[in-house]
Protein backbone atom coordinates (compact mmCIF):
# COMPACT_ATOMS: atom_id res chain seq x y z
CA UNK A 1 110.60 114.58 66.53
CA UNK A 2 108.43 112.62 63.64
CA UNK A 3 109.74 109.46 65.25
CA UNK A 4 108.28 109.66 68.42
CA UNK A 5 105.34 106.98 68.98
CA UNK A 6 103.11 106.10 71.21
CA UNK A 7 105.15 103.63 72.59
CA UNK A 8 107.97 105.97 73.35
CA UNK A 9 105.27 108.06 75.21
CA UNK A 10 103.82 104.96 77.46
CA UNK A 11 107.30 104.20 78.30
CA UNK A 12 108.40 107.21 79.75
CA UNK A 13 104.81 108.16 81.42
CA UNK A 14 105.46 104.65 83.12
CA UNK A 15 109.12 105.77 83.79
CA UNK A 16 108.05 109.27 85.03
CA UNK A 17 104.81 107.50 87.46
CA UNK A 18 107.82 104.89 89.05
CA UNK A 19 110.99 107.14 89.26
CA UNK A 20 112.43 103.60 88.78
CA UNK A 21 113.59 102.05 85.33
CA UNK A 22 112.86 98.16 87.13
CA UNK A 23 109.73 98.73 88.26
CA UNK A 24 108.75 100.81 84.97
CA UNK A 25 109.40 98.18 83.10
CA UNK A 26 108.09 95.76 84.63
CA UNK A 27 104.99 97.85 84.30
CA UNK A 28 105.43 98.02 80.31
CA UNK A 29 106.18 94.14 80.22
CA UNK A 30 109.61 94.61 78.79
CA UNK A 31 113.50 94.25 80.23
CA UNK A 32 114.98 97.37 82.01
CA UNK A 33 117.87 97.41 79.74
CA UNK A 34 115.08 97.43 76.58
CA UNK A 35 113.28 100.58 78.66
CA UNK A 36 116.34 102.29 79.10
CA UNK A 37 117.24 102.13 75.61
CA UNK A 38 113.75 103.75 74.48
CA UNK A 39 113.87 105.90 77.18
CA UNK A 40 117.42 107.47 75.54
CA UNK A 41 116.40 107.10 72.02
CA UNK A 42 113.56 109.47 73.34
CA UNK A 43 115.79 111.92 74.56
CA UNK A 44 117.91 112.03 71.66
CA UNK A 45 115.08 112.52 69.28
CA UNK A 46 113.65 115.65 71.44
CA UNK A 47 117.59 116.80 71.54
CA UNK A 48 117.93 117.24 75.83
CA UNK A 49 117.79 115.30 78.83
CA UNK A 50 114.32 113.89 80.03
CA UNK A 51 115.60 112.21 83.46
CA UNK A 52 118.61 112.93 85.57
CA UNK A 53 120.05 109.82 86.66
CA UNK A 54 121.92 109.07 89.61
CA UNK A 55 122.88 106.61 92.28
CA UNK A 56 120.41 106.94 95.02
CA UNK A 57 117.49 108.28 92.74
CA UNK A 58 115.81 109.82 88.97
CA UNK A 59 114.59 112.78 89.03
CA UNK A 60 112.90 114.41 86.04
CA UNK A 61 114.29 117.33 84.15
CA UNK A 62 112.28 120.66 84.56
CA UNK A 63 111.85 119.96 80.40
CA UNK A 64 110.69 116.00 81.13
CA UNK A 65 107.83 117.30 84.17
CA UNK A 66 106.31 119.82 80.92
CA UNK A 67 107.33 116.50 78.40
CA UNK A 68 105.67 114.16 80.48
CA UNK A 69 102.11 116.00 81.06
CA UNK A 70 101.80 116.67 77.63
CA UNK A 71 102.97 112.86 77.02
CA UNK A 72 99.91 112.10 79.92
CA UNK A 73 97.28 114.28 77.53
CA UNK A 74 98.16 112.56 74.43
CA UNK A 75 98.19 108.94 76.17
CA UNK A 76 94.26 109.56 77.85
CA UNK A 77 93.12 110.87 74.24
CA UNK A 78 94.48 107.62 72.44
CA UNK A 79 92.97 105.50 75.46
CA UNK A 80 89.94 107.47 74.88
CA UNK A 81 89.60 106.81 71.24
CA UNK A 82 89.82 103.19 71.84
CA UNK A 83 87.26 103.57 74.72
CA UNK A 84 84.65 105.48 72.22
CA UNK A 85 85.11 102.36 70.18
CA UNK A 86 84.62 99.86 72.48
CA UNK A 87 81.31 102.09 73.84
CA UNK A 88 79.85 100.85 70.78
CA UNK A 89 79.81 97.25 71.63
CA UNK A 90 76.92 95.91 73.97
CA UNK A 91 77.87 94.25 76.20
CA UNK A 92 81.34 95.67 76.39
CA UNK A 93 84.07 93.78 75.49
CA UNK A 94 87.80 94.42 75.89
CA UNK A 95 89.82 95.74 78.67
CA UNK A 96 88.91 97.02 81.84
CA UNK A 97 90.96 98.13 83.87
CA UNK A 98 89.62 98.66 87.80
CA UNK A 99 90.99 99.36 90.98
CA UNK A 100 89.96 98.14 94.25
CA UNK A 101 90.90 99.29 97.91
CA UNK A 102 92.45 96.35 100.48
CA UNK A 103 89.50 96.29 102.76
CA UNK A 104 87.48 95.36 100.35
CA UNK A 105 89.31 93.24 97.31
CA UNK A 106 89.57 89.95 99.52
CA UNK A 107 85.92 89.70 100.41
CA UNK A 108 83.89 91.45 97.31
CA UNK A 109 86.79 90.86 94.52
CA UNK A 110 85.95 87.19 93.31
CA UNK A 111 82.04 87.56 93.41
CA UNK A 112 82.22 90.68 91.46
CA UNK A 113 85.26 88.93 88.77
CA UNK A 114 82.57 85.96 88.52
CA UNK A 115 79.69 87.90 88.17
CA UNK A 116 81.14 90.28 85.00
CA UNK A 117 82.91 86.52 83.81
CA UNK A 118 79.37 85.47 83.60
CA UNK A 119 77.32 88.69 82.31
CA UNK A 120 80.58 90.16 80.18
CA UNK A 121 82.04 86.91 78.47
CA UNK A 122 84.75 89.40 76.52
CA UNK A 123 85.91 91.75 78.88
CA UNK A 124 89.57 91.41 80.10
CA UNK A 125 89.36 92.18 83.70
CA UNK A 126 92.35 94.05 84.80
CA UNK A 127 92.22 94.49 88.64
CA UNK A 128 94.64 96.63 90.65
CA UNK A 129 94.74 96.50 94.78
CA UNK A 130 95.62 100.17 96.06
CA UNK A 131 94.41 102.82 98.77
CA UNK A 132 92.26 105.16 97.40
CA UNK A 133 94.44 108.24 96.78
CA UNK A 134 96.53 106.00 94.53
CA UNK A 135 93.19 104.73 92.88
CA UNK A 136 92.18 108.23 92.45
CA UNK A 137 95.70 108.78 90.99
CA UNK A 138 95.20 106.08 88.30
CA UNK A 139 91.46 107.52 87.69
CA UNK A 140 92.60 110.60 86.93
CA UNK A 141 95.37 109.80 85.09
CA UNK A 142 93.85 107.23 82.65
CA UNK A 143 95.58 104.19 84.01
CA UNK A 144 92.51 103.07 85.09
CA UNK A 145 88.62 103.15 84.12
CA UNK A 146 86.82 102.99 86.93
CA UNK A 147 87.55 102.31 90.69
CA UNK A 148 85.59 100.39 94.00
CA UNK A 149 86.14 102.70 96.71
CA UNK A 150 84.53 103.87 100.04
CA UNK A 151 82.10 107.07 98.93
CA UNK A 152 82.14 109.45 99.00
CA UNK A 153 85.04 111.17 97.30
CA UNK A 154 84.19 114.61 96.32
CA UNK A 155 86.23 114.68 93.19
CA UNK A 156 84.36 117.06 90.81
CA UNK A 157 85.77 115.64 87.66
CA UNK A 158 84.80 111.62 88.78
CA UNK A 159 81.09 110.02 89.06
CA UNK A 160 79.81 108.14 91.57
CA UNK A 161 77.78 105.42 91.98
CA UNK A 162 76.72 103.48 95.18
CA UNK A 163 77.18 99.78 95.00
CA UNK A 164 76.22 98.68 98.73
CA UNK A 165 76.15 100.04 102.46
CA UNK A 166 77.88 97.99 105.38
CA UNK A 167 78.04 98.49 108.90
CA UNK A 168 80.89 98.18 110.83
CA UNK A 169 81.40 95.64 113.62
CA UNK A 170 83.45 95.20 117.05
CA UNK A 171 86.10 92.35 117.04
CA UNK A 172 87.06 91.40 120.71
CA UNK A 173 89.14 88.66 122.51
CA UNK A 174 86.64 85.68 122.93
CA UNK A 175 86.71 86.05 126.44
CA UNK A 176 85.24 89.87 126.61
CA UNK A 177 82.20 87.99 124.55
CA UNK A 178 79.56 88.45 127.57
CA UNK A 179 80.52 92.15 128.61
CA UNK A 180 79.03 94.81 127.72
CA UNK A 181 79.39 96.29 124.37
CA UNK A 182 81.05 99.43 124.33
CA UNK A 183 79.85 102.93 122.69
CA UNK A 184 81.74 105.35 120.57
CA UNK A 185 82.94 107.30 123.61
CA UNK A 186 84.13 103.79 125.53
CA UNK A 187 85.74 102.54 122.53
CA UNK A 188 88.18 105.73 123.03
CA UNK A 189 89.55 104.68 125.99
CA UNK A 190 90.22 101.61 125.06
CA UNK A 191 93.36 100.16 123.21
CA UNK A 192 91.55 100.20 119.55
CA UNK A 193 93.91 98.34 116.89
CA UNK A 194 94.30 100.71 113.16
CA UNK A 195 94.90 100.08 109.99
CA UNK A 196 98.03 102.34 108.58
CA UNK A 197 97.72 105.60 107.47
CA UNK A 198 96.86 105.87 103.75
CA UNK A 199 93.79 103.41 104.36
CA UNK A 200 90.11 105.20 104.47
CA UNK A 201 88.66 102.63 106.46
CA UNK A 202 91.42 104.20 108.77
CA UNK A 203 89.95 107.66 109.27
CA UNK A 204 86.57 105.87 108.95
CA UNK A 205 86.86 103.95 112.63
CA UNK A 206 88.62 107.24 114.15
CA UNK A 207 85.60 109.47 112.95
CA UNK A 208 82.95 106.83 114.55
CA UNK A 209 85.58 107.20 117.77
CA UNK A 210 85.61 111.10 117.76
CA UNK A 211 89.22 110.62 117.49
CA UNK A 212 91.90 112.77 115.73
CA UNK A 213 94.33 111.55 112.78
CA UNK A 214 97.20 112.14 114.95
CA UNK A 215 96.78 109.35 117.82
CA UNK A 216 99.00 108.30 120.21
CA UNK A 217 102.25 106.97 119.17
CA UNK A 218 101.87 104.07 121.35
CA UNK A 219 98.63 102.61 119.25
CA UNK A 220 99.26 99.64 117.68
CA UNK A 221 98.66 99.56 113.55
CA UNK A 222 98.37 96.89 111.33
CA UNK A 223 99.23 96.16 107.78
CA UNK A 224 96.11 94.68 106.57
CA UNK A 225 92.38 93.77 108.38
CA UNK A 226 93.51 90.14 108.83
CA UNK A 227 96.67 91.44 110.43
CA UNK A 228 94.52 93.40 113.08
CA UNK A 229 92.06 90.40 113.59
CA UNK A 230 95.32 87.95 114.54
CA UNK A 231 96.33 90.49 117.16
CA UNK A 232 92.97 90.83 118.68
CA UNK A 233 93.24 87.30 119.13
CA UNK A 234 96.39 87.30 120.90
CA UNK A 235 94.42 90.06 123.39
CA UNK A 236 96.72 93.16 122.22
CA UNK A 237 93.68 95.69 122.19
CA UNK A 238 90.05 95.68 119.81
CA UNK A 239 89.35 96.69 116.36
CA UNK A 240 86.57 97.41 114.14
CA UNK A 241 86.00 95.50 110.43
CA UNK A 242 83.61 95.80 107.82
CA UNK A 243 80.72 93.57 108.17
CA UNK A 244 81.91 91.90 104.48
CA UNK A 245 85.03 90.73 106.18
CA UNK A 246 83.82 89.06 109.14
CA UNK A 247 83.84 85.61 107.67
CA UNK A 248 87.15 85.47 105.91
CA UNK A 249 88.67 87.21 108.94
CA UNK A 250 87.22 85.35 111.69
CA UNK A 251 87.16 81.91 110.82
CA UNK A 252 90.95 81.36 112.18
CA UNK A 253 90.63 83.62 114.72
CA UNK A 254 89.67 83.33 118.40
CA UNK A 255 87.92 86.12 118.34
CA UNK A 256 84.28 87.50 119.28
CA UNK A 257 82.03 89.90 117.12
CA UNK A 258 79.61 92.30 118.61
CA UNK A 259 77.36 94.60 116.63
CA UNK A 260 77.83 98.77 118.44
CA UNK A 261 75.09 100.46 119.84
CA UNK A 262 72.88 102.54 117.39
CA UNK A 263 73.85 104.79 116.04
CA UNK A 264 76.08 102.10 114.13
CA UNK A 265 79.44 102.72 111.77
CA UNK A 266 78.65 102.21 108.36
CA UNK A 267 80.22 102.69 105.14
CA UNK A 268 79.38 103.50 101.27
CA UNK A 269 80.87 101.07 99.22
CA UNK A 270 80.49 102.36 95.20
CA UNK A 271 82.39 102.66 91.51
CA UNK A 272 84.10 105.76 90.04
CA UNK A 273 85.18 107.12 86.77
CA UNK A 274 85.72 109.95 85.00
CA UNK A 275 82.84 111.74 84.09
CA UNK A 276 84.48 112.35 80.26
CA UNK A 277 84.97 108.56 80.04
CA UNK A 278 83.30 107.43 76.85
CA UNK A 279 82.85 104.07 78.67
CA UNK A 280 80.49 105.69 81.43
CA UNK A 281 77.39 104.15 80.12
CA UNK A 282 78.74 100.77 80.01
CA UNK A 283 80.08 101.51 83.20
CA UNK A 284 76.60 102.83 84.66
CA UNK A 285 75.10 99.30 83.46
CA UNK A 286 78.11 96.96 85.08
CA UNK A 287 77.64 98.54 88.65
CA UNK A 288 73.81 97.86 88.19
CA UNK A 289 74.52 94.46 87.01
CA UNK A 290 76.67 94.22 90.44
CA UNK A 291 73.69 95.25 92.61
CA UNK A 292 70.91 92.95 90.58
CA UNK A 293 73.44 89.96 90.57
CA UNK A 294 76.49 90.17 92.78
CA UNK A 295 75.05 91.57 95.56
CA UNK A 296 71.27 90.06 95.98
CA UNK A 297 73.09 86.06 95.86
C-alpha cells in the first residue's frame, strides 16, 4: 500500500470517469497498454480487483466505486495545494483549466483566449467544449477550475459570476424576411428547429415557447447552432440563436434575422467555480478583466 502514488491515483480516477482504458489514456497522455499495466500494478498493491473487465464493457468493483472516491478526495486536495500556491502569484500564472458550453465556445472562445494571452502572459489555457452538466461534472470534481456557462445554475457549492447578457434572435428562410414577426405563442405552432437534448440553450428556446421538454417526435434537432442555421436555409422549419452567433452563423447562410417582440429571450452568460477553490480571487479578477477588456472591444 506504501507504493501507491499519485500517479497510480490519476490513472485510475481517469479510468473510473471513461469506463474505457483507450480513451483513459488518452486522457493521461500515455499508451493503453502502459495504463493497463498501472492500472493492475494498482490492484495488486491494494490485494483485490478494482475493475471487472469484459468484452462489451468495465465496470467497477463495489471495492473500486469506495477506492475511487477516496482516490477523487485525495486528487482535489493535491490540485488544491498547487492552486494555494499558484494564488500567491499576481497575475496568475500556470494552468487553467476551463470549460466552455458549444453555443458559446465558437463565437466568445478566441476573444476571451486573446484577451487572458494578453493580460495573463503565463497562464496555460486549458479549454474543454462540453454541455453544462458535464462542465458541472468536471467543476465539481476538480478536473476543471472554473467554467463559462448559461446562469444561472443553482449549485450551492459553485460561485457565480455574470460575464454578459444576450438576447436571443429569430432565424428565418430569406423569403419570410417581410412577414410579420412572430410572438412566443406563434412561434409554437410553427416548425421551430432544436438543439439536442443535453444543451441549455435547448430548454432555454422551449421556456421562451411555453413548450414542454418532451416535444413532438416529429421536430427536427440539430447537432450544433450552425447545423440548425443550414437547415433553416434549406426552408425545413425556424430556429432561435444567440445574438453572439449571428455573424459566424449567418454569413453562409441564406437566411433572415428578426429581433421577437418584447418581451425578448435573453440569456446570462457567466464563470463558475468552486467556492473552496483557493484560485477564486484570481478567478474573481479574470472574469472582470473579461468584462473591462473582452467584452467593451
Amino acid at each position: 500500500m506504501m507504493d501507491i502514488t499519485i500517479k497510480h491515483l490519476r490513472y485510475f480516477e481517469a479510468l473510473a470517469r471513461h469506463h474505457h482504458f483507450g480513451r483513459a489514456a488518452d486522457d493521461c497522455g500515455i499508451s493503453q497498454p502502459a495504463l493497463s499495466i498501472q492500472i493492475k500494478a494498482l490492484e495488486d498493491m491494494v490485494g483485490t480487483p478494482l475493475v471487472e473487465r469484459s468484452a462489451k464493457q468495465l465496470r467497477l468493483t463495489g471495492f473500486g466505486e469506495t477506492f475511487v472516491a477516496r482516490a477523487r478526495e485525495i486528487l482535489q486536495s493535491m490540485d488544491e495545494l498547487g492552486d494555494l500556491a499558484r494564488a500567491s502569484h499576481s497575475p496568475l500564472i500556470g494552468r487553467l483549466r476551463f470549460g466552455i458550453i458549444p453555443t458559446v465556445a465558437p463565437y466568445f472562445l478566441p476573444r476571451f483566449i486573446k484577451c487572458l494571452s494578453q493580460d495573463y502572459a503565463g497562464l496555460d489555457l486549458r479549454p474543454r467544449e462540453a454541455v453544462t452538466q458535464k462542465l458541472i461534472e468536471g467543476l465539481l470534481g476538480g478536473q476543471l477550475d472554473t467554467a463559462i456557462v448559461a446562469l444561472p445554475i443553482s449549485e450551492p457549492t459553485l460561485h457565480e459570476e455574470v460575464l454578459l447578457d444576450e438576447e436571443f434572435v429569430l432565424v428565418r428562410p430569406n423569403e419570410d424576411q417581410d412577414k410579420p414577426v412572430p410572438n412566443s405563442q406563434l412561434l409554437r405552432e410553427m416548425r421551430l428547429l432544436l438543439l439536442e437534448e443535453g444543451h441549455c440553450f435547448r430548454d432555454q428556446a422551449l421556456s421562451y415557447c411555453s413548450m414542454p421538454s418532451a416535444v413532438p417526435r416529429d421536430l427536427m434537432e440539430g447537432s450544433s447552432l450552425s447545423t440548425l442555421v443550414q437547415m433553416v436555409s434549406a426552408g425545413i422549419g425556424v430556429t432561435l440563436i444567440p445574438d453572439m452567433a449571428v455573424p459566424i452563423e449567418t454569413r453562409s447562410a441564406e437566411v433572415s434575422i428578426a429581433r421577437l417582440p418584447a418581451p425578448r429571450p435573453s440569456r446570462t452568460i457567466g464563470m463558475v467555480w468552486r467556492k473552496t477553490n483557493p484560485l477564486a480571487g484570481q478567478l474573481k479578477q479574470i472574469a472582470q478583466t473579461v468584462r473591462e477588456t473582452c467584452l467593451s472591444a
